[in-house]
N, C-alpha and C. Protein backbone atom coordinates (compact mmCIF):
# COMPACT_ATOMS: atom_id res chain seq x y z
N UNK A 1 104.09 122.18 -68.12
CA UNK A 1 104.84 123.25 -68.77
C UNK A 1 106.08 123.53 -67.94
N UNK A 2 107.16 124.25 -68.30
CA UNK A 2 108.56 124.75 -68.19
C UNK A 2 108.34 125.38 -66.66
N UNK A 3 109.44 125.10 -65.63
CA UNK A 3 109.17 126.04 -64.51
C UNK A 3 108.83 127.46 -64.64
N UNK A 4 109.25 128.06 -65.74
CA UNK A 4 109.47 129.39 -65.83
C UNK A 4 108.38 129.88 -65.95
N UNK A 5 107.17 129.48 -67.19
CA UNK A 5 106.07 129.70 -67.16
C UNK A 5 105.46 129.41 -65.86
N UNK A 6 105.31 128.39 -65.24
CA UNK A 6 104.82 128.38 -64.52
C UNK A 6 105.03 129.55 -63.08
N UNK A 7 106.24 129.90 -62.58
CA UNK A 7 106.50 131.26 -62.02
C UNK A 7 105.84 132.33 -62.50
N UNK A 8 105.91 132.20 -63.94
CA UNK A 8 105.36 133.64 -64.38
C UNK A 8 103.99 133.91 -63.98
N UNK A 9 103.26 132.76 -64.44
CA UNK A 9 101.74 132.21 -64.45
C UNK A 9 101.20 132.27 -62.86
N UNK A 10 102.21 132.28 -61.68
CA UNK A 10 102.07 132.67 -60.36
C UNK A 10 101.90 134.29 -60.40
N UNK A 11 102.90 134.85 -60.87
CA UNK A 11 103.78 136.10 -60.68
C UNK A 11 102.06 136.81 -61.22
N UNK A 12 101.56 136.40 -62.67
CA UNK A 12 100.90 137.59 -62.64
C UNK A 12 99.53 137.57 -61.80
N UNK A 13 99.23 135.65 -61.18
CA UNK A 13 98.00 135.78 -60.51
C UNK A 13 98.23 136.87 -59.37
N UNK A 14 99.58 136.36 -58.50
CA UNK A 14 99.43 136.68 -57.33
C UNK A 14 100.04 138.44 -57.70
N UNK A 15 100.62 138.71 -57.89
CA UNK A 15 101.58 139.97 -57.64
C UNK A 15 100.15 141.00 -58.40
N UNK A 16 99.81 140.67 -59.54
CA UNK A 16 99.21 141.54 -60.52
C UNK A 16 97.30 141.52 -60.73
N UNK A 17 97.10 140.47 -60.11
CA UNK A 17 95.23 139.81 -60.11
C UNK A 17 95.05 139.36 -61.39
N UNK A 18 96.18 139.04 -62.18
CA UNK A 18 95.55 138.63 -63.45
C UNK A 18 94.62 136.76 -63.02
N UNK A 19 93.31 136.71 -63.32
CA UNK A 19 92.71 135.35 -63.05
C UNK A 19 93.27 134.61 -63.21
N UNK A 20 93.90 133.42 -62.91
CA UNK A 20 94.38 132.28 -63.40
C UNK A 20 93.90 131.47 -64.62
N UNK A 21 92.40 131.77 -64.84
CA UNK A 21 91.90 130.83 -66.23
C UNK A 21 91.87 131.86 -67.60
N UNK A 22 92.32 132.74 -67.43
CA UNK A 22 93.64 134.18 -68.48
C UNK A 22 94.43 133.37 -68.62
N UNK A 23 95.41 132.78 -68.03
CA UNK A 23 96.56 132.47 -68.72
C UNK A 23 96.67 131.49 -69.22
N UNK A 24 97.35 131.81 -70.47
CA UNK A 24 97.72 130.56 -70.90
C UNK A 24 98.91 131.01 -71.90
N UNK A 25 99.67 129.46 -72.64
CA UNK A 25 100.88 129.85 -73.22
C UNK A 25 100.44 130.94 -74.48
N UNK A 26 99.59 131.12 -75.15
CA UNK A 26 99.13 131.99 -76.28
C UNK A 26 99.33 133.17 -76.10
N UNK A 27 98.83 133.61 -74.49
CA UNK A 27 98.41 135.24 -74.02
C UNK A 27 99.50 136.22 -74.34
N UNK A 28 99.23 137.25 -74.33
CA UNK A 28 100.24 138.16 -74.15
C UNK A 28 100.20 139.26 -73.39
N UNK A 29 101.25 139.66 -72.86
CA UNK A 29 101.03 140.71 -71.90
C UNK A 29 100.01 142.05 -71.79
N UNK A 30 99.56 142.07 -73.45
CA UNK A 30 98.70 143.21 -73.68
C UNK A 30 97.28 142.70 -73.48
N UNK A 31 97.38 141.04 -73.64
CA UNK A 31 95.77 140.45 -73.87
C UNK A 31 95.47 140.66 -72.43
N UNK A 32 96.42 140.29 -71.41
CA UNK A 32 95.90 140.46 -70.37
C UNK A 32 96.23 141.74 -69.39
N UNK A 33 96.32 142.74 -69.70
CA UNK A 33 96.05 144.19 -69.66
C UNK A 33 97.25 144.30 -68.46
N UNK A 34 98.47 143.52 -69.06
CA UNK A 34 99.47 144.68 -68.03
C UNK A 34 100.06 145.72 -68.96
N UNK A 35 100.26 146.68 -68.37
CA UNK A 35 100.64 147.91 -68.89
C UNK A 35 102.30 148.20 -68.37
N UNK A 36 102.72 148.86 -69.51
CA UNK A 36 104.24 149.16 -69.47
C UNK A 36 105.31 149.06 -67.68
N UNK A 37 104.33 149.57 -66.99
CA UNK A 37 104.54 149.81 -65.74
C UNK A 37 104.71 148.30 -65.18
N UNK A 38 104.11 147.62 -65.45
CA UNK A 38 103.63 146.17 -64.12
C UNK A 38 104.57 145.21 -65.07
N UNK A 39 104.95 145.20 -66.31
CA UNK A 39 106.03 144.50 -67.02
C UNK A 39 106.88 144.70 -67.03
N UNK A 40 107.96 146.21 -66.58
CA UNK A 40 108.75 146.33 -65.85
C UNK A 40 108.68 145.70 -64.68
N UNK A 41 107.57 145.76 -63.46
CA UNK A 41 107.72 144.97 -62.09
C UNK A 41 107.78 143.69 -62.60
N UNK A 42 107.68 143.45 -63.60
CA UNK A 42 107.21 141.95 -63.56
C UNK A 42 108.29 141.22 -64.18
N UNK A 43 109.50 141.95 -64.77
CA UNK A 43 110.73 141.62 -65.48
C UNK A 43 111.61 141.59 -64.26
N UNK A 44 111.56 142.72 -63.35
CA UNK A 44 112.33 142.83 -62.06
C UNK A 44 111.98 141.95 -61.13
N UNK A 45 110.87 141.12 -60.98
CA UNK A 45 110.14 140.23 -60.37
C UNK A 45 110.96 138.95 -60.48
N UNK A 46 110.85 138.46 -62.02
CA UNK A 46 111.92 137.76 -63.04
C UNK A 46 112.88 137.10 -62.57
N UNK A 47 114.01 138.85 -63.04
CA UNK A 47 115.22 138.37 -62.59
C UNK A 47 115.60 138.09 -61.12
N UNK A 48 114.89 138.73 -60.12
CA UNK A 48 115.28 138.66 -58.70
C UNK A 48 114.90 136.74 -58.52
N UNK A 49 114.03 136.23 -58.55
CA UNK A 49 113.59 135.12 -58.94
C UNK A 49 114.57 133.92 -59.59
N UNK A 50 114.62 134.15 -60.62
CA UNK A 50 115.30 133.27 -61.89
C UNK A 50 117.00 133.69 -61.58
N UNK A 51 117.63 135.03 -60.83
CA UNK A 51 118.66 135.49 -60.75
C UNK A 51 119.40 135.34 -62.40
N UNK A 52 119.27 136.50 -63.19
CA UNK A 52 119.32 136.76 -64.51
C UNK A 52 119.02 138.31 -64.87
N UNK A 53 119.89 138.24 -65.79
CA UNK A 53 119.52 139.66 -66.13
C UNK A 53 119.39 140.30 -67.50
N UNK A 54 117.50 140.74 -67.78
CA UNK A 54 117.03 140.83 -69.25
C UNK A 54 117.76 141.45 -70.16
N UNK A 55 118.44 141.13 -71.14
CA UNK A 55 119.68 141.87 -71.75
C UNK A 55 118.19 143.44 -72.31
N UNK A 56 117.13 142.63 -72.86
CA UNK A 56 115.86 143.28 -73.62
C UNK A 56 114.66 142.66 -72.77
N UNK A 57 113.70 143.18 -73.00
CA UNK A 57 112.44 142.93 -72.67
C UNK A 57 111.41 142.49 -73.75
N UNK A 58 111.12 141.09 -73.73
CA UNK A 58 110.65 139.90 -75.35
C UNK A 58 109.06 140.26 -75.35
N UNK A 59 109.33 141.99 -76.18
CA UNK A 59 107.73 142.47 -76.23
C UNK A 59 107.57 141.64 -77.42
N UNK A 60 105.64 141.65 -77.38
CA UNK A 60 105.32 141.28 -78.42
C UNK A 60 104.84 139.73 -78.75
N UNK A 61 105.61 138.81 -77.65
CA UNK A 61 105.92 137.88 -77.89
C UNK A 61 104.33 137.49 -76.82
N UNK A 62 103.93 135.86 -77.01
CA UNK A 62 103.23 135.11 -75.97
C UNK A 62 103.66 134.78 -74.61
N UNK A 63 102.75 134.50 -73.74
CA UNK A 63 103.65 133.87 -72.47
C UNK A 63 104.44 132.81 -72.70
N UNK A 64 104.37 131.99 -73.80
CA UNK A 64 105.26 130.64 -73.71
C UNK A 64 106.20 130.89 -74.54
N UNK A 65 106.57 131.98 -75.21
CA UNK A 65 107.80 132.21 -75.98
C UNK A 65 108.47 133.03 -75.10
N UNK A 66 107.93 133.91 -74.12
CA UNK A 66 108.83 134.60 -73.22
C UNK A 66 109.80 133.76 -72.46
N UNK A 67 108.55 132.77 -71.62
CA UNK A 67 109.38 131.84 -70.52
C UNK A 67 110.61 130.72 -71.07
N UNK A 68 110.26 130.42 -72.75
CA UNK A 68 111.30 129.69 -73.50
C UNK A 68 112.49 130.52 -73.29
N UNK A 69 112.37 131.62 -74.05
CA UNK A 69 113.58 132.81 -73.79
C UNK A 69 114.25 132.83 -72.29
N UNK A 70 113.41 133.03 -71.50
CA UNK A 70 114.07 132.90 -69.87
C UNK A 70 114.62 131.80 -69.72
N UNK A 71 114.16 130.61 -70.16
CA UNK A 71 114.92 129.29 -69.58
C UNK A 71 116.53 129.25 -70.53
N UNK A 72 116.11 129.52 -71.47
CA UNK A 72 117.69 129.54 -72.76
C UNK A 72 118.42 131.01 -71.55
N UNK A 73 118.18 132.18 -71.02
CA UNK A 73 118.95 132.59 -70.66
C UNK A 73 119.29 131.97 -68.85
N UNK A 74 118.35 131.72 -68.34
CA UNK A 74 118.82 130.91 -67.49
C UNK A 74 119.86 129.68 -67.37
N UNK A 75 119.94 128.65 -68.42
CA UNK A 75 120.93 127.78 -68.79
C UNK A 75 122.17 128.34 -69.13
N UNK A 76 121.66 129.27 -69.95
CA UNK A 76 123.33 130.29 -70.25
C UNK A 76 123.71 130.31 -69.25
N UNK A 77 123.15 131.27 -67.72
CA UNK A 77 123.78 131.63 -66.79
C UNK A 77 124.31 130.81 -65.68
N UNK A 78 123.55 129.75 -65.94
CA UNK A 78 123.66 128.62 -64.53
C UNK A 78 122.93 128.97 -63.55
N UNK A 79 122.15 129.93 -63.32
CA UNK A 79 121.94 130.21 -62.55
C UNK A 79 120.16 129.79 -62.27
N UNK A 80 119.18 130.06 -61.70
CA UNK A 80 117.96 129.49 -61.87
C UNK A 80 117.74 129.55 -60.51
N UNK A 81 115.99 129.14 -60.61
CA UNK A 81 115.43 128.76 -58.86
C UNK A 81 116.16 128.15 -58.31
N UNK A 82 116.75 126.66 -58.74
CA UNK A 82 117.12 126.27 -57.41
C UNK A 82 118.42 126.84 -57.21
N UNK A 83 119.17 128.03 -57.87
CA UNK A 83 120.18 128.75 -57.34
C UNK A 83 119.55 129.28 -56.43
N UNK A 84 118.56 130.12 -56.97
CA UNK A 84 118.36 131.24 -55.73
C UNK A 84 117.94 130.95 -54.38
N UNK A 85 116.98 129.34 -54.63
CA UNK A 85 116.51 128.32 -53.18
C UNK A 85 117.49 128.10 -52.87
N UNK A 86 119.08 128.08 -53.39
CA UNK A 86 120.32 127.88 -52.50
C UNK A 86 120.39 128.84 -51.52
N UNK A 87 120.75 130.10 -52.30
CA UNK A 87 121.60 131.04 -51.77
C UNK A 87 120.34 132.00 -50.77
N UNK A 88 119.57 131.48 -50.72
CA UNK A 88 118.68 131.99 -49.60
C UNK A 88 118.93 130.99 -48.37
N UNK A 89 118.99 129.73 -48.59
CA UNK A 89 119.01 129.05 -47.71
C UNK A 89 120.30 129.19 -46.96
N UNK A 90 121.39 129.32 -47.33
CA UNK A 90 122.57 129.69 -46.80
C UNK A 90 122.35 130.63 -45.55
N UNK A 91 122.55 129.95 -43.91
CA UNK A 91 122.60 130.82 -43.19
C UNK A 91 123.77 132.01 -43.11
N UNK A 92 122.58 133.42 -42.11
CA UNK A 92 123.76 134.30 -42.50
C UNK A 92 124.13 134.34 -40.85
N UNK A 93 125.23 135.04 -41.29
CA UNK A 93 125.81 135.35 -39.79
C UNK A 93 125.41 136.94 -39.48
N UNK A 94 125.42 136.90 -38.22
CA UNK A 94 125.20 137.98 -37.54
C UNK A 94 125.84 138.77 -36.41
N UNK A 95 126.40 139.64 -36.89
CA UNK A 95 127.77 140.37 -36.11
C UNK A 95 127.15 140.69 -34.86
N UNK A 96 128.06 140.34 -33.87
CA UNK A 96 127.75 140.64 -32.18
C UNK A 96 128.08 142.13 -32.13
N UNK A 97 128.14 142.34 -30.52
CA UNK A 97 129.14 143.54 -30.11
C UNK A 97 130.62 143.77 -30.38
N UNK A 98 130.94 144.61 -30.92
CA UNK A 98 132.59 144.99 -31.07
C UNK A 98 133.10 144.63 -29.37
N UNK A 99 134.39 144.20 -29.77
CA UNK A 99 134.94 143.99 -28.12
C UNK A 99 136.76 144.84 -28.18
């Protein structure tokens, strides 16, 4: 399946305890009992991730029609994991003493 699902399919084992043998592309956020609250964390989770930003939030929908939606807005943006595995990797600098 699509990276995206598959992030997500991390996102809600690890971040949320949803079981791993719950998910699948069919589920939906209600089948597997996140509540309004943890799909906000879990949209903000998302974009920090995917670096994107949810114009809406694709209630209603399955896990594999969401992560379709994320990848079409990810391509829009250019932007994606291995952006963000860039721009993390980019060392930073670190200001000394004023002289």
């Amino acid at each position: 399946m699509e990276p995206v699902y598959d992030l997500m399919a991390h996102l809600l084992t690890e971040h949320f305890g949803v079981p791993a043998e719950e998910i699948t592309p069919d589920s939906t956020f209600e089948q597997l009992d996140i509540d309004s609250l943890a799909r906000v964390e879990m949209i903000t989770l998302l974009e920090d991730h995917l670096q994107v930003t949810l114009r809406q939030e694709p209630e209603g929908t399955t896990l594999g029609e969401a992560a379709a939606y994320l990848e079409r807005l990810v391509a829009e943006s250019g932007a994606g994991p291995e952006a963000a595995a860039a721009d993390r990797a980019e060392p930073t600098a670190l200001a000394g003493p004023a002289r």
